[in-house]
PDB file of N, CA and C in Angstrom:
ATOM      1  N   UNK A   1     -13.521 -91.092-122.611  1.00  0.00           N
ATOM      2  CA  UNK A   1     -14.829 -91.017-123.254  1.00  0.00           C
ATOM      3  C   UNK A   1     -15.062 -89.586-123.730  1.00  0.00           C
ATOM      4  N   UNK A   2     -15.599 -89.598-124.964  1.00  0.00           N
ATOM      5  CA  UNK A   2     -15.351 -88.120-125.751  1.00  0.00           C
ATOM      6  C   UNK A   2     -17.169 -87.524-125.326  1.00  0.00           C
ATOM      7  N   UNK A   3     -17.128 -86.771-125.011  1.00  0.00           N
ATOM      8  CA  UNK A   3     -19.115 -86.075-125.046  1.00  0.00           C
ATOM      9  C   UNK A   3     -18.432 -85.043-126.264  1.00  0.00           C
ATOM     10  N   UNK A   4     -19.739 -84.087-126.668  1.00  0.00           N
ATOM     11  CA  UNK A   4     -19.984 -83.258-127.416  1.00  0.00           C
ATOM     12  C   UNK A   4     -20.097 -82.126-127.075  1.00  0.00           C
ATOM     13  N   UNK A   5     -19.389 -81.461-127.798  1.00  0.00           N
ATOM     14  CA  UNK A   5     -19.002 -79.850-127.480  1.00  0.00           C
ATOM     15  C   UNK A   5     -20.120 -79.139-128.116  1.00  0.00           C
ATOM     16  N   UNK A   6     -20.272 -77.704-127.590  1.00  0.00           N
ATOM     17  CA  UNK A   6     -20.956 -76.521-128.547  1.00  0.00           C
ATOM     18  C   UNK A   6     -20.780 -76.392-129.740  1.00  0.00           C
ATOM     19  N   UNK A   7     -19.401 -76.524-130.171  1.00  0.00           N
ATOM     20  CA  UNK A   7     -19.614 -76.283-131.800  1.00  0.00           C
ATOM     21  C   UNK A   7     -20.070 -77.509-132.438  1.00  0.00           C
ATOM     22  N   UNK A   8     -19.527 -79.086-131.138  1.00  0.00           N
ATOM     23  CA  UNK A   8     -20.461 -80.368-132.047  1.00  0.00           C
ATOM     24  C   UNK A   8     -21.555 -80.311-132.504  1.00  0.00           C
ATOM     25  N   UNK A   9     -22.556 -79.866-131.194  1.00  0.00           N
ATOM     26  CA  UNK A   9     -23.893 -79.628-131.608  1.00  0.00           C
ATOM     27  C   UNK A   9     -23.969 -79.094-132.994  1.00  0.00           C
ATOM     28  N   UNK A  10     -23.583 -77.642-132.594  1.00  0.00           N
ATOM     29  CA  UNK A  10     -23.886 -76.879-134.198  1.00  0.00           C
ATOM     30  C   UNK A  10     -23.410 -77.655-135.382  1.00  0.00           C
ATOM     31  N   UNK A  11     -22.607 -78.604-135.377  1.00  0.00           N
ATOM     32  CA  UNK A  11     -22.391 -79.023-136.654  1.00  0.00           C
ATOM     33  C   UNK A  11     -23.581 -80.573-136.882  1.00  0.00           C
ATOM     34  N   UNK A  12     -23.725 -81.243-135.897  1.00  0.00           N
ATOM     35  CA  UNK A  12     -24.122 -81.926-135.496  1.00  0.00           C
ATOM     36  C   UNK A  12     -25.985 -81.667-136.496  1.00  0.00           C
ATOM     37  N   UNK A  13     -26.398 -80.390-135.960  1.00  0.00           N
ATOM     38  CA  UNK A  13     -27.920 -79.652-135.747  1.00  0.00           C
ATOM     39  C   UNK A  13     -27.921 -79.215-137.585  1.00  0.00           C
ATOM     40  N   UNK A  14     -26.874 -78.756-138.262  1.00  0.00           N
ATOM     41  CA  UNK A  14     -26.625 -78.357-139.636  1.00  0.00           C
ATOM     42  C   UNK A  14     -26.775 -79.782-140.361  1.00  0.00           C
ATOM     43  N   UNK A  15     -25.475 -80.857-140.213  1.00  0.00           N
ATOM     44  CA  UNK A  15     -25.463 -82.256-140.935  1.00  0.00           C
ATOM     45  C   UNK A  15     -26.690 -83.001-140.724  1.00  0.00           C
ATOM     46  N   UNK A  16     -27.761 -82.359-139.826  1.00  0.00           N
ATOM     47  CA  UNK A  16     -29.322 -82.929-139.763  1.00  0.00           C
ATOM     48  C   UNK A  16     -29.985 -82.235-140.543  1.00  0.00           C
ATOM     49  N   UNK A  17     -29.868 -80.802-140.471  1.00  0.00           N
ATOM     50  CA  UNK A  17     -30.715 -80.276-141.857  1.00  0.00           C
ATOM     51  C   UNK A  17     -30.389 -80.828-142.813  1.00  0.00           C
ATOM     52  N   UNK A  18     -28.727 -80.032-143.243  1.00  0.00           N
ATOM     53  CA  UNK A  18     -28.578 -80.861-144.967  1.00  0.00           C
ATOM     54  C   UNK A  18     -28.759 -81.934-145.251  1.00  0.00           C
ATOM     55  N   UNK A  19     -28.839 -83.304-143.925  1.00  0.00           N
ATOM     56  CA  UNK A  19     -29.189 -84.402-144.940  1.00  0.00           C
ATOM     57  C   UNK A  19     -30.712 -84.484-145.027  1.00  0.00           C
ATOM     58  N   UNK A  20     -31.117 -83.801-144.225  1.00  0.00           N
ATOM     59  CA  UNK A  20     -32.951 -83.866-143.984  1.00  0.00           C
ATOM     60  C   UNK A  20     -33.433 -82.938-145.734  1.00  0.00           C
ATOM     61  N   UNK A  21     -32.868 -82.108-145.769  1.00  0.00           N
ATOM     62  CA  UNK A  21     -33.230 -81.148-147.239  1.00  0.00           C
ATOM     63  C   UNK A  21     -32.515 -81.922-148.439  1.00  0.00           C
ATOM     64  N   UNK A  22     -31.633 -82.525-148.482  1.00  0.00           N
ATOM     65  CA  UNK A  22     -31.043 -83.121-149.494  1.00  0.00           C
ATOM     66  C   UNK A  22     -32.382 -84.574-149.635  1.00  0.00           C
ATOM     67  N   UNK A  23     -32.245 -85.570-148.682  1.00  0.00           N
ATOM     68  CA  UNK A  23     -33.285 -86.855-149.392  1.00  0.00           C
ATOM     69  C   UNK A  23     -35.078 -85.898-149.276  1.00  0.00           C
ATOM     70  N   UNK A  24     -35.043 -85.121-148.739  1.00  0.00           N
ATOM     71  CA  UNK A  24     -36.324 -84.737-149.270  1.00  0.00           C
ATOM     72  C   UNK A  24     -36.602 -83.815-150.543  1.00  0.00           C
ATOM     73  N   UNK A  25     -35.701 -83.147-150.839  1.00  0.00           N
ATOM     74  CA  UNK A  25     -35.906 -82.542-152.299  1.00  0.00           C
ATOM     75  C   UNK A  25     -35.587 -84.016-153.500  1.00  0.00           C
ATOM     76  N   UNK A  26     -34.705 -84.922-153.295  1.00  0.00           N
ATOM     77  CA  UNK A  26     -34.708 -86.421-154.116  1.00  0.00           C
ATOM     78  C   UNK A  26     -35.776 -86.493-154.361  1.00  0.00           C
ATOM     79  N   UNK A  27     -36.372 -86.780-153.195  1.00  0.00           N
ATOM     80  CA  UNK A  27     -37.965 -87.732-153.027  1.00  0.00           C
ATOM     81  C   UNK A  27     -38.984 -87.538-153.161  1.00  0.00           C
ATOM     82  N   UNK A  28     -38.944 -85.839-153.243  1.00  0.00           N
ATOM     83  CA  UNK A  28     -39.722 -85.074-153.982  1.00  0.00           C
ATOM     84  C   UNK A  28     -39.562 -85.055-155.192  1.00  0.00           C
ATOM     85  N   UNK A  29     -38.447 -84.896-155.952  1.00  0.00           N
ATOM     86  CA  UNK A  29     -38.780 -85.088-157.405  1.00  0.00           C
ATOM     87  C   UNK A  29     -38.466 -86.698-157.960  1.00  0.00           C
ATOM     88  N   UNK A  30     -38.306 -87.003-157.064  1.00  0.00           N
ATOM     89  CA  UNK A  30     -38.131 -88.792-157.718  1.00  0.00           C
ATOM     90  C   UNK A  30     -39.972 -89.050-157.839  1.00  0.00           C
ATOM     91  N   UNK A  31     -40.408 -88.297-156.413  1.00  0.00           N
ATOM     92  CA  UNK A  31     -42.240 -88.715-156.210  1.00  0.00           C
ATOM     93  C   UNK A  31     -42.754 -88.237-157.266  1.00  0.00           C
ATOM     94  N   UNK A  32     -42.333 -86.673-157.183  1.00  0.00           N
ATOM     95  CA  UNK A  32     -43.488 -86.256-158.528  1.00  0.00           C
ATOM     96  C   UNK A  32     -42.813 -86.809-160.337  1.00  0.00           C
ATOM     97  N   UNK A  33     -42.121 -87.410-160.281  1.00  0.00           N
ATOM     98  CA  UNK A  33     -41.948 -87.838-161.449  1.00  0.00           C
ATOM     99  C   UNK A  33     -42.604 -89.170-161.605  1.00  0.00           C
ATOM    100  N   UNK A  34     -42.738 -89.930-160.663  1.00  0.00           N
ATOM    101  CA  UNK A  34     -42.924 -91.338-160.519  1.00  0.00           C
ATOM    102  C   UNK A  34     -44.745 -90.907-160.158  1.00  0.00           C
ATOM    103  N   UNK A  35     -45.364 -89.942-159.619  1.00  0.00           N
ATOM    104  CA  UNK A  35     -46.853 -89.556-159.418  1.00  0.00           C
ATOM    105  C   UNK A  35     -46.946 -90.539-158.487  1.00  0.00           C
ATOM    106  N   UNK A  36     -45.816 -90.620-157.251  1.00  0.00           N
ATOM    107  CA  UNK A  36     -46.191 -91.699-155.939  1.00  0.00           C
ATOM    108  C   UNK A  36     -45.863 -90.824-154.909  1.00  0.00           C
ATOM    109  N   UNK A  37     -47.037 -90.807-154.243  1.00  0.00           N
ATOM    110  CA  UNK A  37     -46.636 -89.659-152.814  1.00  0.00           C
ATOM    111  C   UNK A  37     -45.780 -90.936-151.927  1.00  0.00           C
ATOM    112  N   UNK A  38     -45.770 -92.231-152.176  1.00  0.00           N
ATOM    113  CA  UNK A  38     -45.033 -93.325-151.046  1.00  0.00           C
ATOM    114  C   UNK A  38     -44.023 -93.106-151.403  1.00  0.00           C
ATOM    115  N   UNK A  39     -43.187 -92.641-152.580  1.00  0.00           N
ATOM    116  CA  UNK A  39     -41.823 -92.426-152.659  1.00  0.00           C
ATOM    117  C   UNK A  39     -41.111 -91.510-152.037  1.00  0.00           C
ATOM    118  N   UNK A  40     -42.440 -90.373-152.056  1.00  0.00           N
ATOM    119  CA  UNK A  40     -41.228 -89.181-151.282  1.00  0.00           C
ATOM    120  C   UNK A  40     -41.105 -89.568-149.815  1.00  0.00           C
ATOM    121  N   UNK A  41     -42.358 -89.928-148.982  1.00  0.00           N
ATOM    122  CA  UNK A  41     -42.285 -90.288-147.839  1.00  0.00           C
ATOM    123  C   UNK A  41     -41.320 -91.942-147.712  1.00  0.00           C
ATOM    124  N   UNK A  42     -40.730 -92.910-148.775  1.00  0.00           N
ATOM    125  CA  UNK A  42     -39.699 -93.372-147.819  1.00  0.00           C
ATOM    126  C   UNK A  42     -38.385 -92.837-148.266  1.00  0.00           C
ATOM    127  N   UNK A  43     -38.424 -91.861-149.203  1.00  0.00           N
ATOM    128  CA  UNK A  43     -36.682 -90.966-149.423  1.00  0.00           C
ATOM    129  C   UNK A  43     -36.999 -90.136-147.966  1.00  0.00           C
ATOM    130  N   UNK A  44     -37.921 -89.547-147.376  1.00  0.00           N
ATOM    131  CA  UNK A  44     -37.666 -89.064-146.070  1.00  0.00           C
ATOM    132  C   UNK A  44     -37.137 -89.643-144.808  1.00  0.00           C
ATOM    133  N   UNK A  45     -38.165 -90.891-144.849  1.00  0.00           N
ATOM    134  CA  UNK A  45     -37.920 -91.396-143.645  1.00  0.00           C
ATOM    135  C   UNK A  45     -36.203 -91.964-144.445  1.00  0.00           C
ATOM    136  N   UNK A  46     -36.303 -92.706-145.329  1.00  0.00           N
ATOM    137  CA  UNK A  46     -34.575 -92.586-145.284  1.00  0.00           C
ATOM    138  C   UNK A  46     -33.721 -92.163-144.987  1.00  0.00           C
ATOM    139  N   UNK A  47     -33.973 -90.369-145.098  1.00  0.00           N
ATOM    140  CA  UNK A  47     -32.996 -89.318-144.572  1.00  0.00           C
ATOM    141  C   UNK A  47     -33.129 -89.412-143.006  1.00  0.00           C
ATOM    142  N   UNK A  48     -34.297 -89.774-142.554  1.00  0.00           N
ATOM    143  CA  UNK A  48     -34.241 -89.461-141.163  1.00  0.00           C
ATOM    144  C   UNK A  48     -33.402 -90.408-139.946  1.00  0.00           C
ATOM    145  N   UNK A  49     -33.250 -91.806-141.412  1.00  0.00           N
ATOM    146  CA  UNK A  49     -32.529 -93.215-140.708  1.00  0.00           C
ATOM    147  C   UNK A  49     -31.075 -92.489-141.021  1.00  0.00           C
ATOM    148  N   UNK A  50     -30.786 -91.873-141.907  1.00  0.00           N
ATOM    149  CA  UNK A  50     -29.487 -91.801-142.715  1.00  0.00           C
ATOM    150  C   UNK A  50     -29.158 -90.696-141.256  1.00  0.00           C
ATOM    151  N   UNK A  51     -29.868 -89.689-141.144  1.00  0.00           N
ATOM    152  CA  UNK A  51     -29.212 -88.179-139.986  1.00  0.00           C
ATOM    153  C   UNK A  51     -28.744 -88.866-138.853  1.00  0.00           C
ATOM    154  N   UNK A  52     -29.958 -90.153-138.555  1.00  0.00           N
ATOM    155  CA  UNK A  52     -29.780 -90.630-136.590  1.00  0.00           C
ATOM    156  C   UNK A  52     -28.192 -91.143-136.776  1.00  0.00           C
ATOM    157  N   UNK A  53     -28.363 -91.786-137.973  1.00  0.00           N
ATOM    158  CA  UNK A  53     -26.826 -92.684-137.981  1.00  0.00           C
ATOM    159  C   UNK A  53     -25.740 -91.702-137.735  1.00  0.00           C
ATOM    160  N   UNK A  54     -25.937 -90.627-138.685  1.00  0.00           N
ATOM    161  CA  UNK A  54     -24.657 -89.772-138.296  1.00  0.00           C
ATOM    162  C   UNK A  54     -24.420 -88.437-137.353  1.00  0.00           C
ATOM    163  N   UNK A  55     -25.250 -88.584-136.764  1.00  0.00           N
ATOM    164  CA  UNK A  55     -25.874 -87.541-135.696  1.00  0.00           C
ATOM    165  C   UNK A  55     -25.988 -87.844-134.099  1.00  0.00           C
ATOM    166  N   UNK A  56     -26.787 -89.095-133.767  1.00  0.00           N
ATOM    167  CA  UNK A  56     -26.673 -89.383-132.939  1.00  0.00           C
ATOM    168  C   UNK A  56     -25.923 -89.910-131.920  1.00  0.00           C
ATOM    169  N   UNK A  57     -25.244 -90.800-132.895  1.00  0.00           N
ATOM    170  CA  UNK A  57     -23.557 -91.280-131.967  1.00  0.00           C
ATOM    171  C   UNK A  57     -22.793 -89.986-131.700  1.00  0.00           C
ATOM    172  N   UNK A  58     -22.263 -90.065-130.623  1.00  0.00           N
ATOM    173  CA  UNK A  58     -21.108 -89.006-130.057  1.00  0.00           C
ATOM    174  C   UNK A  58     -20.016 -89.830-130.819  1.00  0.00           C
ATOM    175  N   UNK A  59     -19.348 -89.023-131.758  1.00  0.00           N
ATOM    176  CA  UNK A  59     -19.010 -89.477-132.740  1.00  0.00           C
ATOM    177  C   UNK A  59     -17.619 -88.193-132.601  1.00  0.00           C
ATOM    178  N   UNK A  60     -16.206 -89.152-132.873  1.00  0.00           N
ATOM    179  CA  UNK A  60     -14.964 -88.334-132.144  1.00  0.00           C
ATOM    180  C   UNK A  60     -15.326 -86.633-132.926  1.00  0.00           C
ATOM    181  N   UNK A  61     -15.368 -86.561-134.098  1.00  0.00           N
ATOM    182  CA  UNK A  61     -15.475 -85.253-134.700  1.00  0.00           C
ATOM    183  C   UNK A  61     -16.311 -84.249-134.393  1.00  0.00           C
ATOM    184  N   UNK A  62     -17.231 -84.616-133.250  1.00  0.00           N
ATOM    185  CA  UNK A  62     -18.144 -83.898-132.116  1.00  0.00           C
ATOM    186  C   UNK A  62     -17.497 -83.226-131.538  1.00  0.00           C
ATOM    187  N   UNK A  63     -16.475 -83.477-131.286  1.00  0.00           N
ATOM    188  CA  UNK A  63     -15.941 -83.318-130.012  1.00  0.00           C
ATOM    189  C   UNK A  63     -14.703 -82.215-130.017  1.00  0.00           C
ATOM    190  N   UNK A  64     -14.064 -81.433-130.953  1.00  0.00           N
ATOM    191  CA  UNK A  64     -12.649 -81.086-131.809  1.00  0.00           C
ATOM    192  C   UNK A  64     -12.516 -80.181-130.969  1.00  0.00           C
ATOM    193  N   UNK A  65     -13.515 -79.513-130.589  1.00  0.00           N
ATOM    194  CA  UNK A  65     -13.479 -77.933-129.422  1.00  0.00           C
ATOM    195  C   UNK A  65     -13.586 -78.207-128.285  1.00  0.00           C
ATOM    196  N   UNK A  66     -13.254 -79.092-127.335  1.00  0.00           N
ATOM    197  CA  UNK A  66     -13.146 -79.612-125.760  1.00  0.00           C
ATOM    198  C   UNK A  66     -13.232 -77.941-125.027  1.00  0.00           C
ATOM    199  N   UNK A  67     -14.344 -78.373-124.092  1.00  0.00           N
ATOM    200  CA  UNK A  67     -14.520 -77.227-123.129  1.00  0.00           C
ATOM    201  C   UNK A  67     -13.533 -76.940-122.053  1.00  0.00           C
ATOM    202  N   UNK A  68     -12.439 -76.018-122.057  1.00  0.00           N
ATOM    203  CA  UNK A  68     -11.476 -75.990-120.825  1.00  0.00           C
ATOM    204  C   UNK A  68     -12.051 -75.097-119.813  1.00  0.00           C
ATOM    205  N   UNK A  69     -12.295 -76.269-118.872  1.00  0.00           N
ATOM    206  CA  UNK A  69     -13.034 -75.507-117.416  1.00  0.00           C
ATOM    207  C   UNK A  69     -11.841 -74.776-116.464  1.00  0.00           C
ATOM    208  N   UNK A  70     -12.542 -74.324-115.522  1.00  0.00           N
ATOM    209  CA  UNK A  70     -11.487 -73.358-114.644  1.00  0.00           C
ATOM    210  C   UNK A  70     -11.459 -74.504-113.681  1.00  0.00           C
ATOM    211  N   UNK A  71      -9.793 -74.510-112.865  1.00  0.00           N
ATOM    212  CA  UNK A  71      -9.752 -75.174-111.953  1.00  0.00           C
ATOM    213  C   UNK A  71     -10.330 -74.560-110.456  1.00  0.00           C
ATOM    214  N   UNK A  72     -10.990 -75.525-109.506  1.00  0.00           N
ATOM    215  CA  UNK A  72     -11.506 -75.209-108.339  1.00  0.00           C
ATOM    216  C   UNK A  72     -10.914 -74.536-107.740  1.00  0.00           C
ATOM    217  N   UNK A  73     -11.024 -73.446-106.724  1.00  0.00           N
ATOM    218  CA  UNK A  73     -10.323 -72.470-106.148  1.00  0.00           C
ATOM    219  C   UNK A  73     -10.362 -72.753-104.521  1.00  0.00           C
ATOM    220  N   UNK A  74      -9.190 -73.012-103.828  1.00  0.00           N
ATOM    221  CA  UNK A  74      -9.114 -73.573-102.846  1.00  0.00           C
ATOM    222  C   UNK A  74     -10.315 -73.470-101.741  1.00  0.00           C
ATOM    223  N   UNK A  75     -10.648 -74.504-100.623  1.00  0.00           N
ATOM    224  CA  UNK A  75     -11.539 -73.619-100.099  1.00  0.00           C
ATOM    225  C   UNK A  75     -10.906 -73.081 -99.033  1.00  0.00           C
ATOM    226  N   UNK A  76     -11.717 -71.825 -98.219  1.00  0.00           N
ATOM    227  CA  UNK A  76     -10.915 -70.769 -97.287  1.00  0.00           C
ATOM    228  C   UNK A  76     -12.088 -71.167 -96.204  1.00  0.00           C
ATOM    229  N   UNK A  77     -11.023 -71.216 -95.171  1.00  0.00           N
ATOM    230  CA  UNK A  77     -11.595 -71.717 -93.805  1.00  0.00           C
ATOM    231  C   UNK A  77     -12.108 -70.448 -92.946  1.00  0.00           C
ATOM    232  N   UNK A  78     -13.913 -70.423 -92.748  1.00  0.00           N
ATOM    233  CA  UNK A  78     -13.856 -69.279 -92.009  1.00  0.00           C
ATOM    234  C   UNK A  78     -14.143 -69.660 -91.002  1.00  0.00           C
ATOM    235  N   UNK A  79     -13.241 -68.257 -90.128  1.00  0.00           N
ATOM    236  CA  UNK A  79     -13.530 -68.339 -88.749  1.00  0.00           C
ATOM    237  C   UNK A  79     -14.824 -68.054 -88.060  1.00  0.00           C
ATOM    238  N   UNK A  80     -14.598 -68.866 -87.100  1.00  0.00           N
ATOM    239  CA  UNK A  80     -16.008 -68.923 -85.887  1.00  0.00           C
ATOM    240  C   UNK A  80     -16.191 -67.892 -85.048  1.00  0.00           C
ATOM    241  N   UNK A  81     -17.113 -66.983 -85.251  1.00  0.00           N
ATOM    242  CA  UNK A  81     -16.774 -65.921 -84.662  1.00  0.00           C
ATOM    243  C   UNK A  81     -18.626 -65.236 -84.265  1.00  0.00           C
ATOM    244  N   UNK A  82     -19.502 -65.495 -83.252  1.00  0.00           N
ATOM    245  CA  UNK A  82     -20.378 -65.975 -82.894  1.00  0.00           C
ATOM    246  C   UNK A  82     -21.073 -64.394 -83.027  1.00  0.00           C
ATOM    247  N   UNK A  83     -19.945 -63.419 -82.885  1.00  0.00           N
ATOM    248  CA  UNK A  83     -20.924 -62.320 -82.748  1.00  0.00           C
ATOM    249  C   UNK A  83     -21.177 -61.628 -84.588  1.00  0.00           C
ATOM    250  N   UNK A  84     -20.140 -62.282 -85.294  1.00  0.00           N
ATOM    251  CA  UNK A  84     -20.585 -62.107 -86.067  1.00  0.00           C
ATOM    252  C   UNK A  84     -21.645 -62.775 -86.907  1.00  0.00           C
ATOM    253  N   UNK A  85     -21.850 -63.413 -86.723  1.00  0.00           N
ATOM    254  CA  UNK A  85     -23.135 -64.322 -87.166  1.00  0.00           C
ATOM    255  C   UNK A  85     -24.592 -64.506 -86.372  1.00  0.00           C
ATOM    256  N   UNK A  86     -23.998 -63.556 -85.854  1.00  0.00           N
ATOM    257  CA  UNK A  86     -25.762 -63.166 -85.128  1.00  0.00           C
ATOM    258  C   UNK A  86     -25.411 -63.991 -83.427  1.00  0.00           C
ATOM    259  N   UNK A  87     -25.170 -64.750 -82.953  1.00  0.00           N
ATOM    260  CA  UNK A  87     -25.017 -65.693 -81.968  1.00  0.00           C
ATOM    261  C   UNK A  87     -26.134 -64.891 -80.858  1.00  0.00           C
ATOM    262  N   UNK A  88     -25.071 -63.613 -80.362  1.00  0.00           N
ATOM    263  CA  UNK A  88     -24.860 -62.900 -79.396  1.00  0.00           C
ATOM    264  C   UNK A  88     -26.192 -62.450 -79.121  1.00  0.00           C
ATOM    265  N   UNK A  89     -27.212 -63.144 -78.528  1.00  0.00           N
ATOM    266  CA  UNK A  89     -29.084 -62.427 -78.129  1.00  0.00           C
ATOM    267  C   UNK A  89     -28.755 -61.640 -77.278  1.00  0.00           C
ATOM    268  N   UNK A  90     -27.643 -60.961 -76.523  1.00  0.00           N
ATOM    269  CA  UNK A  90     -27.918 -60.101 -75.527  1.00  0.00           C
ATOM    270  C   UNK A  90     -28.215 -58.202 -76.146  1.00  0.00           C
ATOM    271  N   UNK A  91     -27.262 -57.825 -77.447  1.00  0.00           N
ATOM    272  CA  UNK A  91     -27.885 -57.209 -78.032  1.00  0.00           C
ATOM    273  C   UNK A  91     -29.229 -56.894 -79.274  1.00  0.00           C
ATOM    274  N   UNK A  92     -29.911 -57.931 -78.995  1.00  0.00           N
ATOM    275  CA  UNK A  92     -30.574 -57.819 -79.583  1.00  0.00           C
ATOM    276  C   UNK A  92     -32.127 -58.585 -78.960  1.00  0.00           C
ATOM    277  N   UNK A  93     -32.049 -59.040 -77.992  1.00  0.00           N
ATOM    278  CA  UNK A  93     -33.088 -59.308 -77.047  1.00  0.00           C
ATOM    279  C   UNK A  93     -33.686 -58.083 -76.946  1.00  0.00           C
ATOM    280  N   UNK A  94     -35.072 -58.333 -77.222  1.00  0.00           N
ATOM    281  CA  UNK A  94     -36.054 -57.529 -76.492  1.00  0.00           C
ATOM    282  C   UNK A  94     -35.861 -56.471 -75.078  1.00  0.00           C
ATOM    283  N   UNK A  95     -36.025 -55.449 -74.468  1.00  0.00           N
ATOM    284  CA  UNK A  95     -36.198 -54.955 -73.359  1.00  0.00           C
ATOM    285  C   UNK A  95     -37.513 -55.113 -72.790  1.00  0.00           C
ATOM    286  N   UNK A  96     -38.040 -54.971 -71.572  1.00  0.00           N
ATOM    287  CA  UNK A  96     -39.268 -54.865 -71.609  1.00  0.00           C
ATOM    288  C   UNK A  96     -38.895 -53.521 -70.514  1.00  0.00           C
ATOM    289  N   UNK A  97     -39.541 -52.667 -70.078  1.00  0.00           N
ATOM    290  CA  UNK A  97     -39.815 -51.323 -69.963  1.00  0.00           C
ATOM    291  C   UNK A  97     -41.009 -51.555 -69.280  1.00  0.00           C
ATOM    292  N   UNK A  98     -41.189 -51.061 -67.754  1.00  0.00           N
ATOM    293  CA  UNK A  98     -42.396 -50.899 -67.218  1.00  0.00           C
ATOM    294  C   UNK A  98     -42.535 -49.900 -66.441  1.00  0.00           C
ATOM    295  N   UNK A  99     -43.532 -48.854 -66.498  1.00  0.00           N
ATOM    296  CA  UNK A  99     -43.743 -47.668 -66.035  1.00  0.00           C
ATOM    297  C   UNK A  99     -44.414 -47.740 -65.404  1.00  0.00           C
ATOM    298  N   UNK A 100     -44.364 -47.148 -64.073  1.00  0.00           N
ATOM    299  CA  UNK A 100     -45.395 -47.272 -62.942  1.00  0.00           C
ATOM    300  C   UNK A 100     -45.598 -45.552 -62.467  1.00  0.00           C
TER     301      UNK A 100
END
């Protein structure tokens, strides 16, 4: 199963502008020629059906830059060692001190 890489996105986030600026400059001058503001708004929403289609699927050409992760680094067994981890209350117990 392919996910989407960093540079997918970026190409991904661009092929949504240009098709978003391409059917809206159409639909803008298809509207103002035609004097219908409903034209430009469905050349938009067109573009916006046209971007999901090619945008939203994880779609193999997303994918061309695969992220190579680092492999896990063994784990290291530490030792039990009580005084180092504080265990030991005898240096560090309180004194109490009474002066008579």
């Amino acid at each position: 199963k392919t996910r989407m890489d960093y540079k997918g996105q970026e190409l991904a986030e661009q092929l949504y502008q240009y098709i978003m600026l391409a059917f809206g400059l159409v639909g803008f001058i298809v509207g103002y020629v035609q004097q219908q503001l409903s034209t430009t708004v469905y050349f938009v929403l067109a573009g916006a059906v046209a971007a999901a289609i090619v945008v939203v699927p994880d779609w193999p050409w997303f994918n061309k830059h695969p992220i190579q992760w680092q492999k896990p680094r063994p784990k290291k067994k530490k030792k039990h060692n009580s005084q180092a981890a504080g265990g030991d209350d005898s240096s560090s117990a309180s004194t109490s001190t009474s002066s008579d």
